[in-house]
C-alpha atoms as a PDB file:
ATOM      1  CA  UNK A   1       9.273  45.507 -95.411  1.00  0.00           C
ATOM      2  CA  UNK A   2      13.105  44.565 -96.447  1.00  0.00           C
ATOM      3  CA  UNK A   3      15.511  44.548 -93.812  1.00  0.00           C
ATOM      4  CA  UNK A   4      19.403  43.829 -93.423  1.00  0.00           C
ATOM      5  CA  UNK A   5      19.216  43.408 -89.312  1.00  0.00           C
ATOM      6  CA  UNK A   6      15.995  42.767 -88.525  1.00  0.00           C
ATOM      7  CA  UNK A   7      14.268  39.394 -89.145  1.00  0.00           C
ATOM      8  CA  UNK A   8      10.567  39.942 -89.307  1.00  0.00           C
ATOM      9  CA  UNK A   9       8.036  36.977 -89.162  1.00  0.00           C
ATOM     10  CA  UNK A  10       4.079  37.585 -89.120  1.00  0.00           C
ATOM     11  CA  UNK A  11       1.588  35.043 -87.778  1.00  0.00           C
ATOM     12  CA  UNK A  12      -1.586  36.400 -87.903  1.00  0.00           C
ATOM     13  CA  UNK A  13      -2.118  39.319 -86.286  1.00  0.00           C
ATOM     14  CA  UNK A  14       1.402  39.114 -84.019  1.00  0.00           C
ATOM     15  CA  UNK A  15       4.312  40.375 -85.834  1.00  0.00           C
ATOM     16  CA  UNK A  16       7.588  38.858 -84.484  1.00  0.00           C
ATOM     17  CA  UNK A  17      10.921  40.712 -84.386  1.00  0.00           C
ATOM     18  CA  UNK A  18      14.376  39.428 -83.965  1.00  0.00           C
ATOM     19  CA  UNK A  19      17.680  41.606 -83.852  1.00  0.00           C
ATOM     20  CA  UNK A  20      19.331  39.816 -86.123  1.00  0.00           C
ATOM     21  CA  UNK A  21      23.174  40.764 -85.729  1.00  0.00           C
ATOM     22  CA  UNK A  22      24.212  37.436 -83.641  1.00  0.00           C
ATOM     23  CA  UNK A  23      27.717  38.515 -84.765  1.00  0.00           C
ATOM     24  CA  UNK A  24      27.876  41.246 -82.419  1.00  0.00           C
ATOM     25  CA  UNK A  25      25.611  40.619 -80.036  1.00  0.00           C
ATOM     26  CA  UNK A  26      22.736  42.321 -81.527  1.00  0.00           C
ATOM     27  CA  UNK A  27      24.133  45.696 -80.745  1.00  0.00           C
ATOM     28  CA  UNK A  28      22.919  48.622 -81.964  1.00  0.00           C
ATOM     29  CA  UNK A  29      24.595  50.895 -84.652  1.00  0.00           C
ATOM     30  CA  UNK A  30      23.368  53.514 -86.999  1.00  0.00           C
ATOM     31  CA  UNK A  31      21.643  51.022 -89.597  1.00  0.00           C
ATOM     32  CA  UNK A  32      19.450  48.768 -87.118  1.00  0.00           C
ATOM     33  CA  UNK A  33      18.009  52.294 -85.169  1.00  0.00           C
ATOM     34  CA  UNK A  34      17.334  53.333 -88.519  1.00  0.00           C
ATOM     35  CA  UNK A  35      15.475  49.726 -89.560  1.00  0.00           C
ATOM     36  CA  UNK A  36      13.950  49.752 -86.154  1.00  0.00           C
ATOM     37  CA  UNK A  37      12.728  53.241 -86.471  1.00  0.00           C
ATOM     38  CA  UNK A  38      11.122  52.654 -89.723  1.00  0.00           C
ATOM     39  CA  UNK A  39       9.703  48.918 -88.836  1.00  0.00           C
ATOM     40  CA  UNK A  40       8.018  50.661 -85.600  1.00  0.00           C
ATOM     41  CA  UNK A  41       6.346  53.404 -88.109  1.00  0.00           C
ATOM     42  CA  UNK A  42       5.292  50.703 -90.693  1.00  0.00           C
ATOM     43  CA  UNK A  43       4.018  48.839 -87.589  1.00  0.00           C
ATOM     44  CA  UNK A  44       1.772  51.506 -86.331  1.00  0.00           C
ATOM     45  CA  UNK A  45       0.072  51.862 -89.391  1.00  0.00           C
ATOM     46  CA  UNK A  46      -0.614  48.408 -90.132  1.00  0.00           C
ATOM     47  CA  UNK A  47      -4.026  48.161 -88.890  1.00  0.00           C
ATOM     48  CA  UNK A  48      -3.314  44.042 -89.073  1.00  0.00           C
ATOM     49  CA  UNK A  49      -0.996  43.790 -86.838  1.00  0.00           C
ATOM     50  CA  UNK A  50      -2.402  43.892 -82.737  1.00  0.00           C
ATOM     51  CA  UNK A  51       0.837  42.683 -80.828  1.00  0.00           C
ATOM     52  CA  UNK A  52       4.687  42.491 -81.434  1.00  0.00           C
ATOM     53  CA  UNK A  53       7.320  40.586 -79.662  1.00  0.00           C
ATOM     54  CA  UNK A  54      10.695  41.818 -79.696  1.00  0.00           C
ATOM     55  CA  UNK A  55      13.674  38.973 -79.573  1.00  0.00           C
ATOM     56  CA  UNK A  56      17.323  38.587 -80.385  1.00  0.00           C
ATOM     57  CA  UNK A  57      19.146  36.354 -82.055  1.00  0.00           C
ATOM     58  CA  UNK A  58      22.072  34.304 -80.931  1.00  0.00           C
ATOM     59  CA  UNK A  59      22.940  33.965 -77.475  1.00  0.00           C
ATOM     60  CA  UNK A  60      21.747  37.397 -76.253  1.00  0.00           C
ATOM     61  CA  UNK A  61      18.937  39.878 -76.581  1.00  0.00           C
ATOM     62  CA  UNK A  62      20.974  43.087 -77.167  1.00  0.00           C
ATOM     63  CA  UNK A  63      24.623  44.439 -75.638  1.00  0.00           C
ATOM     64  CA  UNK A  64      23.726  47.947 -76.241  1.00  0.00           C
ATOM     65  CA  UNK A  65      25.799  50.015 -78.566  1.00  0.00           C
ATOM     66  CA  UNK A  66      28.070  48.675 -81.047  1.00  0.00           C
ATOM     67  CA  UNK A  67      31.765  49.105 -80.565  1.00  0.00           C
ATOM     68  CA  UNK A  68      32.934  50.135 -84.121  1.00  0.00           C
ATOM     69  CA  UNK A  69      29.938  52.561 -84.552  1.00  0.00           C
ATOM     70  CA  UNK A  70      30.998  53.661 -81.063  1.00  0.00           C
ATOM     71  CA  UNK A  71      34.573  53.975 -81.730  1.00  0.00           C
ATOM     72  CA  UNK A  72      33.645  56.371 -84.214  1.00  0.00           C
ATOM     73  CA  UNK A  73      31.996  59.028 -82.109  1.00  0.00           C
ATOM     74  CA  UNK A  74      35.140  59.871 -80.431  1.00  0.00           C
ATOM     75  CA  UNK A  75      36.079  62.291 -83.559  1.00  0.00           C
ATOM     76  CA  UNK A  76      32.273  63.450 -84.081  1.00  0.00           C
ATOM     77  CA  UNK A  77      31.402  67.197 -83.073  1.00  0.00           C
ATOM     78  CA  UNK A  78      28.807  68.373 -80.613  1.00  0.00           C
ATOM     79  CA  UNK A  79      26.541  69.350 -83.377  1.00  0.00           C
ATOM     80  CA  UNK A  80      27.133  66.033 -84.995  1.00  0.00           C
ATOM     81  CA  UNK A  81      26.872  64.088 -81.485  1.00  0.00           C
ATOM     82  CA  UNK A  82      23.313  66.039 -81.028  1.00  0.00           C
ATOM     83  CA  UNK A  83      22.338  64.557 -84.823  1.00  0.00           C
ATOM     84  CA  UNK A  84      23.138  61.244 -83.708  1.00  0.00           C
ATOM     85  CA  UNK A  85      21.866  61.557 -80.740  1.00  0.00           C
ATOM     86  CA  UNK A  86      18.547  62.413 -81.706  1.00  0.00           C
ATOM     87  CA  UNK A  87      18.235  59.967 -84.176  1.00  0.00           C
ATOM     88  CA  UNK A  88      18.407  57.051 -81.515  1.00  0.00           C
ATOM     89  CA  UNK A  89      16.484  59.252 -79.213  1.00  0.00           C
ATOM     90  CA  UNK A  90      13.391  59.430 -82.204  1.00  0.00           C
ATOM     91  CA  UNK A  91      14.026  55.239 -82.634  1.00  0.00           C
ATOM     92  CA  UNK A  92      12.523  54.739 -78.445  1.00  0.00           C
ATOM     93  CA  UNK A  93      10.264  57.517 -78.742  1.00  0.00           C
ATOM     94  CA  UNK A  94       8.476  55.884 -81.726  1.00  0.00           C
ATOM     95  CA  UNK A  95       8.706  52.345 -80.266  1.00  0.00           C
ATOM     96  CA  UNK A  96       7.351  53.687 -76.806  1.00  0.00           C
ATOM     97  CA  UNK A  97       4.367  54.993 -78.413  1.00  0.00           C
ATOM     98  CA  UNK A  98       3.306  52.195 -80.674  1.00  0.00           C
ATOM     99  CA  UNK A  99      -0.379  51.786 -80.170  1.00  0.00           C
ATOM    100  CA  UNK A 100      -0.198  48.130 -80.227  1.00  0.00           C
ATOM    101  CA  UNK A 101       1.222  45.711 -77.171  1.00  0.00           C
ATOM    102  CA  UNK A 102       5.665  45.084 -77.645  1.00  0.00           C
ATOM    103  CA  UNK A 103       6.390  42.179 -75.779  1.00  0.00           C
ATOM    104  CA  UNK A 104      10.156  42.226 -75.090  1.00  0.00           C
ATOM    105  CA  UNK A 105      11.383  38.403 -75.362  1.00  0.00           C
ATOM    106  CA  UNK A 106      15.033  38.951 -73.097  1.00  0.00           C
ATOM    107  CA  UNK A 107      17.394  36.378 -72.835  1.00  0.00           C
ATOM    108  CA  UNK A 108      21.072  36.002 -72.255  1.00  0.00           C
ATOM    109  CA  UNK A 109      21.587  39.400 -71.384  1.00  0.00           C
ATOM    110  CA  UNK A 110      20.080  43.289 -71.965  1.00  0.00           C
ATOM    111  CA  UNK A 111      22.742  45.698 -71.479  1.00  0.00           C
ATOM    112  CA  UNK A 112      22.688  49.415 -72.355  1.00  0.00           C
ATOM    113  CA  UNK A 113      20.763  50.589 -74.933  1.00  0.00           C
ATOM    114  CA  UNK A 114      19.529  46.974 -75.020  1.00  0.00           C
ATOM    115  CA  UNK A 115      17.920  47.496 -71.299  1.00  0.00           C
ATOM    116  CA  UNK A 116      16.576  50.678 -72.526  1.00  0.00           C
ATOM    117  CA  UNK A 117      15.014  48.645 -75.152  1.00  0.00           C
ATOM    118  CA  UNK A 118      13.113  46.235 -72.691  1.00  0.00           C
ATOM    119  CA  UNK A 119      12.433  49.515 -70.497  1.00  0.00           C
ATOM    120  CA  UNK A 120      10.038  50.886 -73.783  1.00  0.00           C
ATOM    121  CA  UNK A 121       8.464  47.392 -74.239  1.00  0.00           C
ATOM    122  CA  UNK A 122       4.606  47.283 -72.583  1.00  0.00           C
ATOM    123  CA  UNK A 123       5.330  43.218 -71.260  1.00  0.00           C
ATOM    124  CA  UNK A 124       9.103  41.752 -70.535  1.00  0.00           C
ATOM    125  CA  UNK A 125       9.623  38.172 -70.069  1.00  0.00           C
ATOM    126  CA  UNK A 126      13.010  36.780 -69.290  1.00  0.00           C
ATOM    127  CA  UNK A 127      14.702  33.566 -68.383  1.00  0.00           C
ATOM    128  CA  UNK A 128      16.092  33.185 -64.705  1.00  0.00           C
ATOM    129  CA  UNK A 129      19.474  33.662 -66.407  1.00  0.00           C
ATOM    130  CA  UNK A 130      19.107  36.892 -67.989  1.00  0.00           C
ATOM    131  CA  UNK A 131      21.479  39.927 -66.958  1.00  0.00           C
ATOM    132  CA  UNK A 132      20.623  43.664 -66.957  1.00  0.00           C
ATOM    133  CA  UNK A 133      22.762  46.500 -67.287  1.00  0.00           C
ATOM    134  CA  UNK A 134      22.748  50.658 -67.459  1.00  0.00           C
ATOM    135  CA  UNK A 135      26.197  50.432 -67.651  1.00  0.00           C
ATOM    136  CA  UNK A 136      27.347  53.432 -69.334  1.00  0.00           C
ATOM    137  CA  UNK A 137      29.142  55.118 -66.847  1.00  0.00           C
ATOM    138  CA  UNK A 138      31.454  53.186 -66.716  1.00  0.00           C
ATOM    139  CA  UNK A 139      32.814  54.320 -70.433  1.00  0.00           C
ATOM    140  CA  UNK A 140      32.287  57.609 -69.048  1.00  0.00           C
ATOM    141  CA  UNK A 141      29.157  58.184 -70.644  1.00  0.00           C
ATOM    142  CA  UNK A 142      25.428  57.855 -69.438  1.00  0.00           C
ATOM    143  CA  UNK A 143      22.077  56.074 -69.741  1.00  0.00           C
ATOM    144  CA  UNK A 144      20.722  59.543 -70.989  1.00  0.00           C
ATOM    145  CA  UNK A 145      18.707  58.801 -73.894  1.00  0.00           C
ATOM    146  CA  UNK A 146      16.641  55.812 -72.031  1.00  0.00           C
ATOM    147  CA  UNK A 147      16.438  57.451 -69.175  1.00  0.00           C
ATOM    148  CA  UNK A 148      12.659  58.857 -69.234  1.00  0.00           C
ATOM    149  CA  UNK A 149      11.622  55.317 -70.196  1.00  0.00           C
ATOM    150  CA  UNK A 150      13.774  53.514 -67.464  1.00  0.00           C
ATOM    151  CA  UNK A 151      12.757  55.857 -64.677  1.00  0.00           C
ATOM    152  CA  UNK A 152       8.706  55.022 -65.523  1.00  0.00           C
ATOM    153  CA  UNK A 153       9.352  51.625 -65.440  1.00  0.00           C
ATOM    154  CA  UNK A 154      11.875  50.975 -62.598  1.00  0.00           C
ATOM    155  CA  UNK A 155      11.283  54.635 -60.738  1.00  0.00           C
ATOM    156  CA  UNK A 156      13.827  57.011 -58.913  1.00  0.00           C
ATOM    157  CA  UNK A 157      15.433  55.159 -56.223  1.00  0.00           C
ATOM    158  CA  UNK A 158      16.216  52.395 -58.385  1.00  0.00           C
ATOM    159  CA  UNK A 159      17.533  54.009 -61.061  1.00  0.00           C
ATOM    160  CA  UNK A 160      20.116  55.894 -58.863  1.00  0.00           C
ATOM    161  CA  UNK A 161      21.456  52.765 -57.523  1.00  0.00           C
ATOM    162  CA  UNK A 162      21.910  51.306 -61.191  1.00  0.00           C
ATOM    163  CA  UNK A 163      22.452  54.508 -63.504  1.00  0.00           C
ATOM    164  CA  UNK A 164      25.418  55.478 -60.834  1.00  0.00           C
ATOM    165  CA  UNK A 165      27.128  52.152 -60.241  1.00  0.00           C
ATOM    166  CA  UNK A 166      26.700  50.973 -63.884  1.00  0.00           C
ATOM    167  CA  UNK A 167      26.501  47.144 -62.071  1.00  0.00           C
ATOM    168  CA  UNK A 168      24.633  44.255 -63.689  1.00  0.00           C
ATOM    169  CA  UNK A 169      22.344  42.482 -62.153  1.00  0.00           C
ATOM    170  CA  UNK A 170      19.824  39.397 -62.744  1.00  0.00           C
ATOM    171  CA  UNK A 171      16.352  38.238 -63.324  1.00  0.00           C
ATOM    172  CA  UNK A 172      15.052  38.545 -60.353  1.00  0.00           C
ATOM    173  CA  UNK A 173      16.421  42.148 -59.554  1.00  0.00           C
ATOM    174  CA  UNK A 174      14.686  43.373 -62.541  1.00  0.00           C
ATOM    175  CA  UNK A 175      11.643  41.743 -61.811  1.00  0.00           C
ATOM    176  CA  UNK A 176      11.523  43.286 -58.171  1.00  0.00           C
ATOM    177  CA  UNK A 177      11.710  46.608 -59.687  1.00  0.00           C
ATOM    178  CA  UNK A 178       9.306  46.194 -62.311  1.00  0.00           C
ATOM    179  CA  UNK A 179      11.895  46.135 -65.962  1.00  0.00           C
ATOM    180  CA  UNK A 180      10.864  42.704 -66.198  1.00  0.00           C
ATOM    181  CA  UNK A 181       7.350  41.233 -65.492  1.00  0.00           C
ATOM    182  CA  UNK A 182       7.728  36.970 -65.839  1.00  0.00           C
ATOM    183  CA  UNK A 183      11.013  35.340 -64.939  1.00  0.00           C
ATOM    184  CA  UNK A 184      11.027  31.557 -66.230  1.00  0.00           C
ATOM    185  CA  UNK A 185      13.689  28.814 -67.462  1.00  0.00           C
ATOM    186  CA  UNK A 186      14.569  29.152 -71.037  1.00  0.00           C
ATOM    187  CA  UNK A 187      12.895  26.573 -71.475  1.00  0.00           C
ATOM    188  CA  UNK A 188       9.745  28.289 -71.009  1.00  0.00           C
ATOM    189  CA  UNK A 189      10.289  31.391 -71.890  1.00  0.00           C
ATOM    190  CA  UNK A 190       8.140  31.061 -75.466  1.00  0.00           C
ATOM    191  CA  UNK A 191       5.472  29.307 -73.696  1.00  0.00           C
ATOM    192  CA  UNK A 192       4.845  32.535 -71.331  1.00  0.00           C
ATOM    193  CA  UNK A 193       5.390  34.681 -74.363  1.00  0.00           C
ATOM    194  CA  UNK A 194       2.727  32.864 -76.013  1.00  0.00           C
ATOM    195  CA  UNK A 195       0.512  33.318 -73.029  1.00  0.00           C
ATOM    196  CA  UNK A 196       0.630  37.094 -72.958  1.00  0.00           C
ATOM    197  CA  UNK A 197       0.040  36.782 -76.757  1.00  0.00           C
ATOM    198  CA  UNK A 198      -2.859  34.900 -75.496  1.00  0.00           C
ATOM    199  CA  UNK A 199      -4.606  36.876 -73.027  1.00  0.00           C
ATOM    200  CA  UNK A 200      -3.554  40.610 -75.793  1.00  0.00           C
ATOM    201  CA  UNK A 201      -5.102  39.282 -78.290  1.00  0.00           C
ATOM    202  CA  UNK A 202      -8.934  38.837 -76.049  1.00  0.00           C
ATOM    203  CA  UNK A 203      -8.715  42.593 -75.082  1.00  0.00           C
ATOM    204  CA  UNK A 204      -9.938  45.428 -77.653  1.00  0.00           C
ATOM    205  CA  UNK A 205      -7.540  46.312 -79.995  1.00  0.00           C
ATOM    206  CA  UNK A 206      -8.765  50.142 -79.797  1.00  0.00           C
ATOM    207  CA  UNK A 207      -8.812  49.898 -76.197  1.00  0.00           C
ATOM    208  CA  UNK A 208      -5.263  48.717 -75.775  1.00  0.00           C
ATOM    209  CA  UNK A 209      -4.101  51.696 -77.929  1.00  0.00           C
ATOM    210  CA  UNK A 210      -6.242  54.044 -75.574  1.00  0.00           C
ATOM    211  CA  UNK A 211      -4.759  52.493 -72.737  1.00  0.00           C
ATOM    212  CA  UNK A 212      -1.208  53.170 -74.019  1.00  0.00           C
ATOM    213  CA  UNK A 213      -2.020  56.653 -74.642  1.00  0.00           C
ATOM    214  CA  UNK A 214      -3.968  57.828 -71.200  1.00  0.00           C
ATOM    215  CA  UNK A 215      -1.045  56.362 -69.284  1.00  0.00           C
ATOM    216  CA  UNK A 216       1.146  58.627 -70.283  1.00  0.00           C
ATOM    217  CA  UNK A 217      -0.956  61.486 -70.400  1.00  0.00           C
ATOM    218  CA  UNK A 218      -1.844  60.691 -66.768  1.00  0.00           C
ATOM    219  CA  UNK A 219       1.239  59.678 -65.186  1.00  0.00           C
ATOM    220  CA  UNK A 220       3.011  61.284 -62.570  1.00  0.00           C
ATOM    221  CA  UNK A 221      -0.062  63.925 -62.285  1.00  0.00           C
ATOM    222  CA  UNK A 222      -2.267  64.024 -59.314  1.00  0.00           C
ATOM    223  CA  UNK A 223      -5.491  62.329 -59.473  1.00  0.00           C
ATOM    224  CA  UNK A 224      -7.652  65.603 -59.495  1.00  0.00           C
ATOM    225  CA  UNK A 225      -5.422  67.739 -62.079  1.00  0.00           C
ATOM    226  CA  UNK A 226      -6.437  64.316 -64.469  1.00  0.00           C
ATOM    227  CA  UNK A 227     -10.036  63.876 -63.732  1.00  0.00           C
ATOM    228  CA  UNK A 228     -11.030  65.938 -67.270  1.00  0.00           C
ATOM    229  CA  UNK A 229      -8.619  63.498 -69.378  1.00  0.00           C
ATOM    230  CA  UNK A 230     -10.451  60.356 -67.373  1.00  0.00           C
ATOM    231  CA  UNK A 231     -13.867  60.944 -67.284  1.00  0.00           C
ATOM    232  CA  UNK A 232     -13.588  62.180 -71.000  1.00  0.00           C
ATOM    233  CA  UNK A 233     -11.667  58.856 -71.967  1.00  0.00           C
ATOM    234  CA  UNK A 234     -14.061  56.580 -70.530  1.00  0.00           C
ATOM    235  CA  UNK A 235     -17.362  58.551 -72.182  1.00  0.00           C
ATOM    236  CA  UNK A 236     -15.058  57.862 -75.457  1.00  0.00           C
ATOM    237  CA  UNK A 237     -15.085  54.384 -75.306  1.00  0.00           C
ATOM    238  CA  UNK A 238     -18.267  53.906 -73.721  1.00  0.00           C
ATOM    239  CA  UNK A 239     -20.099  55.253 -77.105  1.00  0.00           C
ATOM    240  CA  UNK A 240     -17.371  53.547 -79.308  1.00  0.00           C
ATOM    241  CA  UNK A 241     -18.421  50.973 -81.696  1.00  0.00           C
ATOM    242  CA  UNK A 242     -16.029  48.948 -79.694  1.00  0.00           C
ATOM    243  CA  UNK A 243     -17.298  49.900 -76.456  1.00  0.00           C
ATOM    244  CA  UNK A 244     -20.525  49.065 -77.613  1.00  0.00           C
ATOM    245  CA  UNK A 245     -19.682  46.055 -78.866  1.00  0.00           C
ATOM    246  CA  UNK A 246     -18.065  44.271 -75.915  1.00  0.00           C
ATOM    247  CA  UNK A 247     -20.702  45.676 -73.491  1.00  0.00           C
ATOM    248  CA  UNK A 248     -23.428  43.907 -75.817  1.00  0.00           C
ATOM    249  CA  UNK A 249     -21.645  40.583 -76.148  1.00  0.00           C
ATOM    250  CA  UNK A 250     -20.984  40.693 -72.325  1.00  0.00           C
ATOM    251  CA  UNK A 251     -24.670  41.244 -71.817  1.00  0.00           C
ATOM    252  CA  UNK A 252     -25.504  38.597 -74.414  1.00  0.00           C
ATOM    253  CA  UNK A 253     -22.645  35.622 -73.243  1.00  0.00           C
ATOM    254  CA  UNK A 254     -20.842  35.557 -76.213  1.00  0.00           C
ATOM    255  CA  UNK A 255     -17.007  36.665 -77.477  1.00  0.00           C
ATOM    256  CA  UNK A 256     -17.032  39.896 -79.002  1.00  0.00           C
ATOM    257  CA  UNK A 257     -16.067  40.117 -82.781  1.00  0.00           C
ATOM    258  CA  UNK A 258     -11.939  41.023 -82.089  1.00  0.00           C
ATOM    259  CA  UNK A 259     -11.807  37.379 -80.607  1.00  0.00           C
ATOM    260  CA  UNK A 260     -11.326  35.089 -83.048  1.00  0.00           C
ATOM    261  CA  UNK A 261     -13.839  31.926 -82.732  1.00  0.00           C
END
């Protein structure tokens, strides 16, 4: 895959992705959702590939929405808002549903569209001087597009606080409302990305993907009205060749054959 503003770097099965517009602070315009978009559906059917970290280069992960591509929605049309709209709307809804792991490696700060970027990530890790934004209303717009992804991840309440006052906040707020799940110094920041990379790459890859998929089948339903989906997920992988597999090498004391001896 050939990009302009991504930087793409495989090792082994983890694929590593940097925004790669330092320039601007990694912000988003038409060309990177469309190289995102397209990496994420390349991704998905790359049946090497079991994890992904997402990074940014320079001094920040990603400051949301470029200015100049910005500036130039002030002339666009409804109808051509709605196009463009949809097209970064399509770019989270294919990342969210990747069947693999996205770590989200945030530092410096993820404002905008950049926090809605962490919010579709599966893992976040941070460093204790990372900065978080939905700060959109304040240009008299709104979080709208990341919204279905922020409100699973940080819920209700705290989404009204932030999506209303637009305010940044740090580390450690994210991390209390669940955007963010390790907070270290910079200096450590690969060293616990390398850990979830770790601990990803022992689990069933056809599991994970499973995993993915019955969460959001099953969230926000009540436990009864989801009992058919469950039970019939877990027969699934209990006859699986997968299934089968790690149950045997559990009962024998051995790694099954997705870990790598």
């Amino acid at each position: 895959m050939a990009f302009e503003f991504l930087h793409i770097r495989r090792d082994g099965p983890v694929e590593y992705l940097t925004l790669n517009r330092p320039d601007v602070r990694n912000a988003f315009n038409e060309h990177v959702i469309e190289e995102l978009t397209r990496w994420a559906v390349d991704v998905a059917a790359d049946d090497e590939v079991r994890v992904a970290v997402i990074a940014g280069a320079g001094k920040v992960f990603c400051a949301g929405a470029d200015v100049t591509w910005m500036s130039r929605m002030v002339s666009y049309t409804h109808e051509e808002n709605v196009r463009d709209a949809t097209t970064a709307a399509k770019m989270y809804a294919v990342l969210d549903r990747l069947p693999i792991p996205l770590i989200g490696r945030v530092h410096g700060a993820a404002v905008g569209g950049g926090a809605g970027l962490a919010a579709v990530c599966d893992i976040v890790a941070c460093d204790e001087q990372a900065t978080f934004g939905f700060t959109e209303v304040k240009l008299g717009i709104l979080p709208s597009l990341i919204a279905p992804y922020v409100l699973t991840k940080i819920g209700v309440s705290a989404a009204r606080e932030l999506f209303l006052t637009g305010k940044r906040f740090g580390a450690a707020r994210a991390k209390e409302i669940g955007l963010v799940h390790c907070v270290v110094p910079e200096a450590e920041l690969d060293a616990c990305i390398s850990e979830y990379v770790r601990e990803l790459l022992t689990a069933a890859p056809e599991a994970i993907a499973t995993a993915k998929e019955l969460l959001r089948k099953i969230f926000g339903r009540q436990a009864q009205d989801t009992m058919g989906i469950t039970t019939d997920t877990i027969a699934q992988r209990r006859v699986s060749a997968e299934g089968q597999e790690g149950l045997k090498a559990f009962l024998e004391k051995r790694k099954p054959a997705w870990i790598d001896s």
